[in-house]
Protein backbone atom coordinates (compact mmCIF):
# COMPACT_ATOMS: atom_id res chain seq x y z
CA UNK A 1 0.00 0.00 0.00
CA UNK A 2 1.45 3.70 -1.28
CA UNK A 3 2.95 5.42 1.90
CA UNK A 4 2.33 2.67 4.52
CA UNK A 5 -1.38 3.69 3.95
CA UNK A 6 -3.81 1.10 5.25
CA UNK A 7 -7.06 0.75 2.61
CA UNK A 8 -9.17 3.35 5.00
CA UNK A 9 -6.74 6.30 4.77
CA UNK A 10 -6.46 5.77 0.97
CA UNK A 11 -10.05 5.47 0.49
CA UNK A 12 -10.24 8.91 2.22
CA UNK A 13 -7.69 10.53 0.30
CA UNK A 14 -8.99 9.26 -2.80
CA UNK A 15 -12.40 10.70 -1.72
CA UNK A 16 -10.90 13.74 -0.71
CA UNK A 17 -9.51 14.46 -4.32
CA UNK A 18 -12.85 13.44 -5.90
CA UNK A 19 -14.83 15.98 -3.88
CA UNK A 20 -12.01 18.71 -5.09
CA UNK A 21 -12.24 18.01 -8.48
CA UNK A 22 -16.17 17.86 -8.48
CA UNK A 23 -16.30 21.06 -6.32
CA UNK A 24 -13.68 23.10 -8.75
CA UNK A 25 -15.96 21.86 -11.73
CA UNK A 26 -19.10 23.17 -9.62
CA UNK A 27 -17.67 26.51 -8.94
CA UNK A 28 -16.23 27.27 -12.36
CA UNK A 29 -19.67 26.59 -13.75
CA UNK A 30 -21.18 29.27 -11.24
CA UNK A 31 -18.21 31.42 -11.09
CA UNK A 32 -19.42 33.52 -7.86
CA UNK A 33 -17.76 36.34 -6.49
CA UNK A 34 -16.49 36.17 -2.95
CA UNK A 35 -19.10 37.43 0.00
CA UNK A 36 -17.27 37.13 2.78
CA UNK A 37 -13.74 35.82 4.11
CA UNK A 38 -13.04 33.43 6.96
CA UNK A 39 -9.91 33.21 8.87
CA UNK A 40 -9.33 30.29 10.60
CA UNK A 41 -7.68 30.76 13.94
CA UNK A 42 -5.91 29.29 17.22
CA UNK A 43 -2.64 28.15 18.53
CA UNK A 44 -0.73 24.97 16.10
CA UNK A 45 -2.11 21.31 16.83
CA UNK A 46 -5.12 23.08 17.98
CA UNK A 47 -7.53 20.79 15.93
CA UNK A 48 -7.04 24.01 12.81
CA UNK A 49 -6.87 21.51 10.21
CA UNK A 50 -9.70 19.88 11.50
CA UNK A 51 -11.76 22.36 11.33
CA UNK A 52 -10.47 23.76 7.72
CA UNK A 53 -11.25 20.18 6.48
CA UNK A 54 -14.52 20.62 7.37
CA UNK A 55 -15.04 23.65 5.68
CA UNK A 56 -13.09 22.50 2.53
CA UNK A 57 -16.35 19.84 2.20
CA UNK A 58 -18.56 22.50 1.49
CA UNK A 59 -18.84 23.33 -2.57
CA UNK A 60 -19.11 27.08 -1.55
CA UNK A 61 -15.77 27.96 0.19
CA UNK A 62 -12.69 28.13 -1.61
CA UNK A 63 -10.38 27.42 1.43
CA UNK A 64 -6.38 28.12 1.92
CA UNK A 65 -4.39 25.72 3.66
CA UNK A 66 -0.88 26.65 5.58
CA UNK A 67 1.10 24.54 3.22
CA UNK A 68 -0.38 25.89 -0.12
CA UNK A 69 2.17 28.26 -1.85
CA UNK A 70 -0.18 30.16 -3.50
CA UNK A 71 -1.20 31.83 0.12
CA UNK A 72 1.55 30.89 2.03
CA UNK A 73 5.60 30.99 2.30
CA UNK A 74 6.67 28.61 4.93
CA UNK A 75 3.63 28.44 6.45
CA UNK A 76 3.46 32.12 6.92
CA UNK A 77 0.68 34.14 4.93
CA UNK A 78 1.96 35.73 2.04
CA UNK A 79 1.74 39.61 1.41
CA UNK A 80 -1.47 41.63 1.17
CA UNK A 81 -1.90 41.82 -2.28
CA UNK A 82 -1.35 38.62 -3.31
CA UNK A 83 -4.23 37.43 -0.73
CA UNK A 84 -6.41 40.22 -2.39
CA UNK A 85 -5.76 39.32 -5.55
CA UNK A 86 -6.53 35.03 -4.78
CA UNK A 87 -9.75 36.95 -2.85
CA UNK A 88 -10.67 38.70 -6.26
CA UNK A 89 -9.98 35.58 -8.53
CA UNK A 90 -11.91 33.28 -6.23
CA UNK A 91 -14.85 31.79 -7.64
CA UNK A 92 -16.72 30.54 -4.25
CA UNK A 93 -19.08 33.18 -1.90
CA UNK A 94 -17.13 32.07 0.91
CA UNK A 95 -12.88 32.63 1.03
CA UNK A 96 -11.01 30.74 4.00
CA UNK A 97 -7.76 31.14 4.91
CA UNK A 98 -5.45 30.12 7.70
CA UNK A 99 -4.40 32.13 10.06
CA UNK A 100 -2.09 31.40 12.89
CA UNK A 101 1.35 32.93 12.46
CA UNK A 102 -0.97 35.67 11.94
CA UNK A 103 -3.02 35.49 15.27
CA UNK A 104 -2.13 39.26 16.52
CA UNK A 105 -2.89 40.56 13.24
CA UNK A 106 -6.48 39.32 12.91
CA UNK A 107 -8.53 42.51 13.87
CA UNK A 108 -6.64 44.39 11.19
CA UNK A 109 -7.08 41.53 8.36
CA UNK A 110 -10.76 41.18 9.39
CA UNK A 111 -11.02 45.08 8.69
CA UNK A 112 -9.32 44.99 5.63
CA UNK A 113 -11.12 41.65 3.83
CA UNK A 114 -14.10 42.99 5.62
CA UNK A 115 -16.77 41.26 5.24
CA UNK A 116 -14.85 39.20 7.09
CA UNK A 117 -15.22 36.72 10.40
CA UNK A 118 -12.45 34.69 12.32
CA UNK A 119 -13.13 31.23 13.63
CA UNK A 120 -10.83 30.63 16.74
CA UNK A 121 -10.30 26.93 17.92
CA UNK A 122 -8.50 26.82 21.54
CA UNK A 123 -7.88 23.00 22.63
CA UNK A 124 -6.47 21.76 26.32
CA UNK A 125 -3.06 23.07 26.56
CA UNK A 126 -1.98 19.54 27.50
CA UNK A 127 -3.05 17.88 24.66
CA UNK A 128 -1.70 20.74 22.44
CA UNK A 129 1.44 20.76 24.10
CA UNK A 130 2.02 16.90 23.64
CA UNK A 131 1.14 17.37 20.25
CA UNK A 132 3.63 19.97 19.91
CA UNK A 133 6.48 18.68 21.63
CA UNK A 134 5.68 15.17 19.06
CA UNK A 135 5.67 17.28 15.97
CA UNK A 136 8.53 20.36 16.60
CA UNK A 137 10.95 21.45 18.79
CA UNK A 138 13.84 24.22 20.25
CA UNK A 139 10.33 26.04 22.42
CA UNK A 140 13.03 26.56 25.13
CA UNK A 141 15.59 28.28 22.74
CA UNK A 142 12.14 30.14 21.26
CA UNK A 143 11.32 31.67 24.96
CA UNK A 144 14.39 31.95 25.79
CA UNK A 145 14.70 34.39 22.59
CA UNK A 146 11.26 36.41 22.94
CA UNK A 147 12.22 36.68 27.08
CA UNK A 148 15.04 38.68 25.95
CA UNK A 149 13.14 40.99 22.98
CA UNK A 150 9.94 40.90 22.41
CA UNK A 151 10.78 42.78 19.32
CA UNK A 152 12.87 39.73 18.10
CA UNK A 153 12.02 38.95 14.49
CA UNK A 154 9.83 35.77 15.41
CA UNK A 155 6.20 35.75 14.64
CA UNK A 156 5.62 33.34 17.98
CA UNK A 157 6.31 37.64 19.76
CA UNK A 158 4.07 38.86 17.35
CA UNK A 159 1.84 41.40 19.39
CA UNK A 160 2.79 40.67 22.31
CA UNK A 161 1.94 42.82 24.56
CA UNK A 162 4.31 44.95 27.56
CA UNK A 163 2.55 43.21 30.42
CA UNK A 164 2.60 39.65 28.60
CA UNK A 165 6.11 39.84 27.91
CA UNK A 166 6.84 40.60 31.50
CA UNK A 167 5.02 37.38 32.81
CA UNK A 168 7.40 35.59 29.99
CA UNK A 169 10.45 37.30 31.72
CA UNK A 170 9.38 36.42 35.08
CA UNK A 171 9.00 32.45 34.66
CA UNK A 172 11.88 32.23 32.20
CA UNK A 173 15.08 30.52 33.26
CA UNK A 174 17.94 29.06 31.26
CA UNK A 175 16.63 25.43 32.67
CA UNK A 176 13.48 25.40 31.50
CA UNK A 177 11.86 22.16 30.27
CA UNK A 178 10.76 21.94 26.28
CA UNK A 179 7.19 21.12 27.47
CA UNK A 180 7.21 24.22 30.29
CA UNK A 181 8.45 26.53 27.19
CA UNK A 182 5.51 25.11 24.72
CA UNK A 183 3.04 25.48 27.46
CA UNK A 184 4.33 29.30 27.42
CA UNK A 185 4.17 29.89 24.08
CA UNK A 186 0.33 28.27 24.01
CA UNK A 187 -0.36 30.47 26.17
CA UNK A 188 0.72 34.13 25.10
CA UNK A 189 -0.13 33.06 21.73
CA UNK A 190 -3.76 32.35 23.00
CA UNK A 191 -3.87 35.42 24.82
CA UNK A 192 -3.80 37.51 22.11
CA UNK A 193 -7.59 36.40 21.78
CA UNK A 194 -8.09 38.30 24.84
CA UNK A 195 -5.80 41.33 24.56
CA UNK A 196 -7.97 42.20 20.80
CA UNK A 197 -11.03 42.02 22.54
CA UNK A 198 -12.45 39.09 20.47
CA UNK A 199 -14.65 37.66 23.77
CA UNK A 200 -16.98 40.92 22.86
CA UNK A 201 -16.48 40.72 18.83
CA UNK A 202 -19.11 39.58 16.77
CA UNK A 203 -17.34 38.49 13.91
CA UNK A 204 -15.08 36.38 16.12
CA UNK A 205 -16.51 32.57 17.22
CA UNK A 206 -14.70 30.47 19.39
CA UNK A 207 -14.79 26.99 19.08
CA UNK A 208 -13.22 24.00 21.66
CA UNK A 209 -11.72 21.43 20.01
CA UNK A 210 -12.99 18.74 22.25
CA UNK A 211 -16.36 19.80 21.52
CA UNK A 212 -15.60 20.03 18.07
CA UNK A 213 -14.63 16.23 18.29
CA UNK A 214 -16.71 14.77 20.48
CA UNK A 215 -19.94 16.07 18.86
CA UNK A 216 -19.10 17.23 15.32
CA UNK A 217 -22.59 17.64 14.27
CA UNK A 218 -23.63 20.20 16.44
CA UNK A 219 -20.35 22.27 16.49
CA UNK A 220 -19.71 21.99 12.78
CA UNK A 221 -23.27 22.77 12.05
CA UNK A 222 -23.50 25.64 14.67
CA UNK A 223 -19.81 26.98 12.79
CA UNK A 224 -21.76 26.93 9.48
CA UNK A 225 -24.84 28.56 10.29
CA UNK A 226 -22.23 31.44 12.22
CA UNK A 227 -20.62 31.87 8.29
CA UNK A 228 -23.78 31.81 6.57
CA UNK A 229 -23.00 28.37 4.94
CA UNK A 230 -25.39 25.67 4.47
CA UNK A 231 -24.29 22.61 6.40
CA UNK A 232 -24.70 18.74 5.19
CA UNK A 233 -24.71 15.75 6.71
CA UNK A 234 -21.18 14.56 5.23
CA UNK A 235 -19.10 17.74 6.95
CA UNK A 236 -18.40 15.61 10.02
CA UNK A 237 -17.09 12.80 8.15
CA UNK A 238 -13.82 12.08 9.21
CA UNK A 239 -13.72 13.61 12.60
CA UNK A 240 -12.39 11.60 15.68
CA UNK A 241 -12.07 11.91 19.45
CA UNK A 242 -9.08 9.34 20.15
CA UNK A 243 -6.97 12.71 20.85
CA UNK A 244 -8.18 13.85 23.58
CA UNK A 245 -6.32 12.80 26.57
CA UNK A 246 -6.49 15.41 29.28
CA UNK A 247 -3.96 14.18 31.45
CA UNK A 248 -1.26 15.34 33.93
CA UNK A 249 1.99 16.59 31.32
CA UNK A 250 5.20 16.15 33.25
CA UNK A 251 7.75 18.67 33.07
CA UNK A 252 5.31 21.28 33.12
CA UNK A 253 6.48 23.72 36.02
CA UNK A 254 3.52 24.50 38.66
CA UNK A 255 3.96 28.41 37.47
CA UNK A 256 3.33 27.61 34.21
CA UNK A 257 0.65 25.46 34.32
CA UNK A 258 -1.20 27.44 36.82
CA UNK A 259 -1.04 30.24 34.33
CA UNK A 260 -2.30 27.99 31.43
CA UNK A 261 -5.08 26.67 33.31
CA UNK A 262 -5.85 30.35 34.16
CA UNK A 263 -6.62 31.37 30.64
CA UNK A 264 -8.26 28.19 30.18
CA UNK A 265 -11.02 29.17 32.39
CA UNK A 266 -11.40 32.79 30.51
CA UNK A 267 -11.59 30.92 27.52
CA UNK A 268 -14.53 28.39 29.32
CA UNK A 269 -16.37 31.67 30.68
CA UNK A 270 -16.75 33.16 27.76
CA UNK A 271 -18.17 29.80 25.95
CA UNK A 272 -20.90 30.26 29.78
CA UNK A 273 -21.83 34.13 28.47
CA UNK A 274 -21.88 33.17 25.59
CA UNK A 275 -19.35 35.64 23.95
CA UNK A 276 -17.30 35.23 20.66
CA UNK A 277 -20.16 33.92 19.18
């Protein structure tokens, strides 16, 4: 089997490149103009690509992914114009693109594409952070860099803001573990969701990734009816829970986590008042 692929996965793929040829064919026989344009949001190996798979089964989105070139140059969004110009050639009512290097540019972006709305997924930092630590690496050398500047040319800084940085300084130390420094960075990269007021924007809905996987139906279909996208049955198709662990993540420092957990529960109280939404 190609890749090591068992005959599920290659089914899947298979299907996945039937449904993008059929859906290319549908849109250049309708040839819409672009209505609105989604940004997809959150912290890496937050369940993002998830969630843009679901929206790439819909035959009225024309959706960017992080490793396309066309929007993307090592997995950071390419300039202005060229987005603009991918928005103006687009033949679907509803343009998604990533958008996570990009997190503390969002308000701006949504003001210039605007119509616009962000989607913002936000998963357990533990889970995040083991998927993290499985997938990439050097988070210590990363804080250690952004503790010193937060200036530094590094998009993980990217907004961050005077009083953020300082809590960065304060817990930094040269012995920091790899999975205390990812924790960190999920955090003041999730913070930004506070610090541009997106609890108490409209255009901005947060979405848990455990919900999202544990019942896809009613998360994907509440997503969709947020965009102004007609949902169908076969969005959820594909979507698992086997990630979700939500246990104790040694190495962690007490500091850290304490912090993480913190923001967690601003993130769980505005799901309760129903902000972001």
């Amino acid at each position: 089997m190609a890749e090591g692929l068992d005959v599920a996965q290659i089914r899947e793929r298979l299907g996945h490149r039937m449904l993008i040829a059929s859906k290319s064919a549908y849109q250049w026989a309708r040839r819409r103009s672009p209505t609105q344009v989604v940004f997809v949001a959150g912290m890496q190996r937050s369940g993002t690509n998830m969630l843009m798979d679901r929206l790439e089964r819909s035959y009225l989105t024309d959706v960017y992914h992080e490793r396309d070139p066309r929007a993307f140059d090592n997995y950071r969004m390419r300039e202005r114009t060229v987005i603009r110009r991918l928005v103006a050639e687009s033949r679907a009512p509803t343009f998604v693109i990533k958008a996570l290097c990009e997190l503390d540019r969002l308000s701006a972006l949504m003001t210039e594409f605007a119509p616009a709305k962000t989607v913002w997924i936000v998963r357990d930092y533990r889970d995040a952070v083991r998927s993290a630590l499985n997938s990439f690496g050097n988070f210590t050398k990363q804080v250690a860099r952004i503790a010193a500047d937060r200036l530094v040319d590094d998009w993980r800084a990217g907004g961050m803001s005077e009083a953020t940085h300082a809590i960065v300084r304060s817990l930094w130390h040269p012995e920091m573990s790899e999975a205390s420094a990812a924790a960190l960075i999920w955090y003041f990269r999730n913070v930004l969701y506070f610090e541009q007021g997106f609890d108490c924007d409209a255009r901005v809905r947060l979405v848990f990734y455990e919900q999202l996987v544990q019942e896809p139906e009613r998360e994907c279909r509440e997503v969709f009816d947020f965009l102004g996208v007609p949902y169908s049955a076969d969005i959820t198709r594909g979507v698992f829970a086997s990630s979700i662990r939500h246990k104790s993540l040694p190495g962690v420092e007490p500091a850290v986590a304490e912090l993480c957990e913190g923001l967690a529960r601003r993130f769980e109280q505005v799901a309760r008042q129903g902000g972001g939404q």
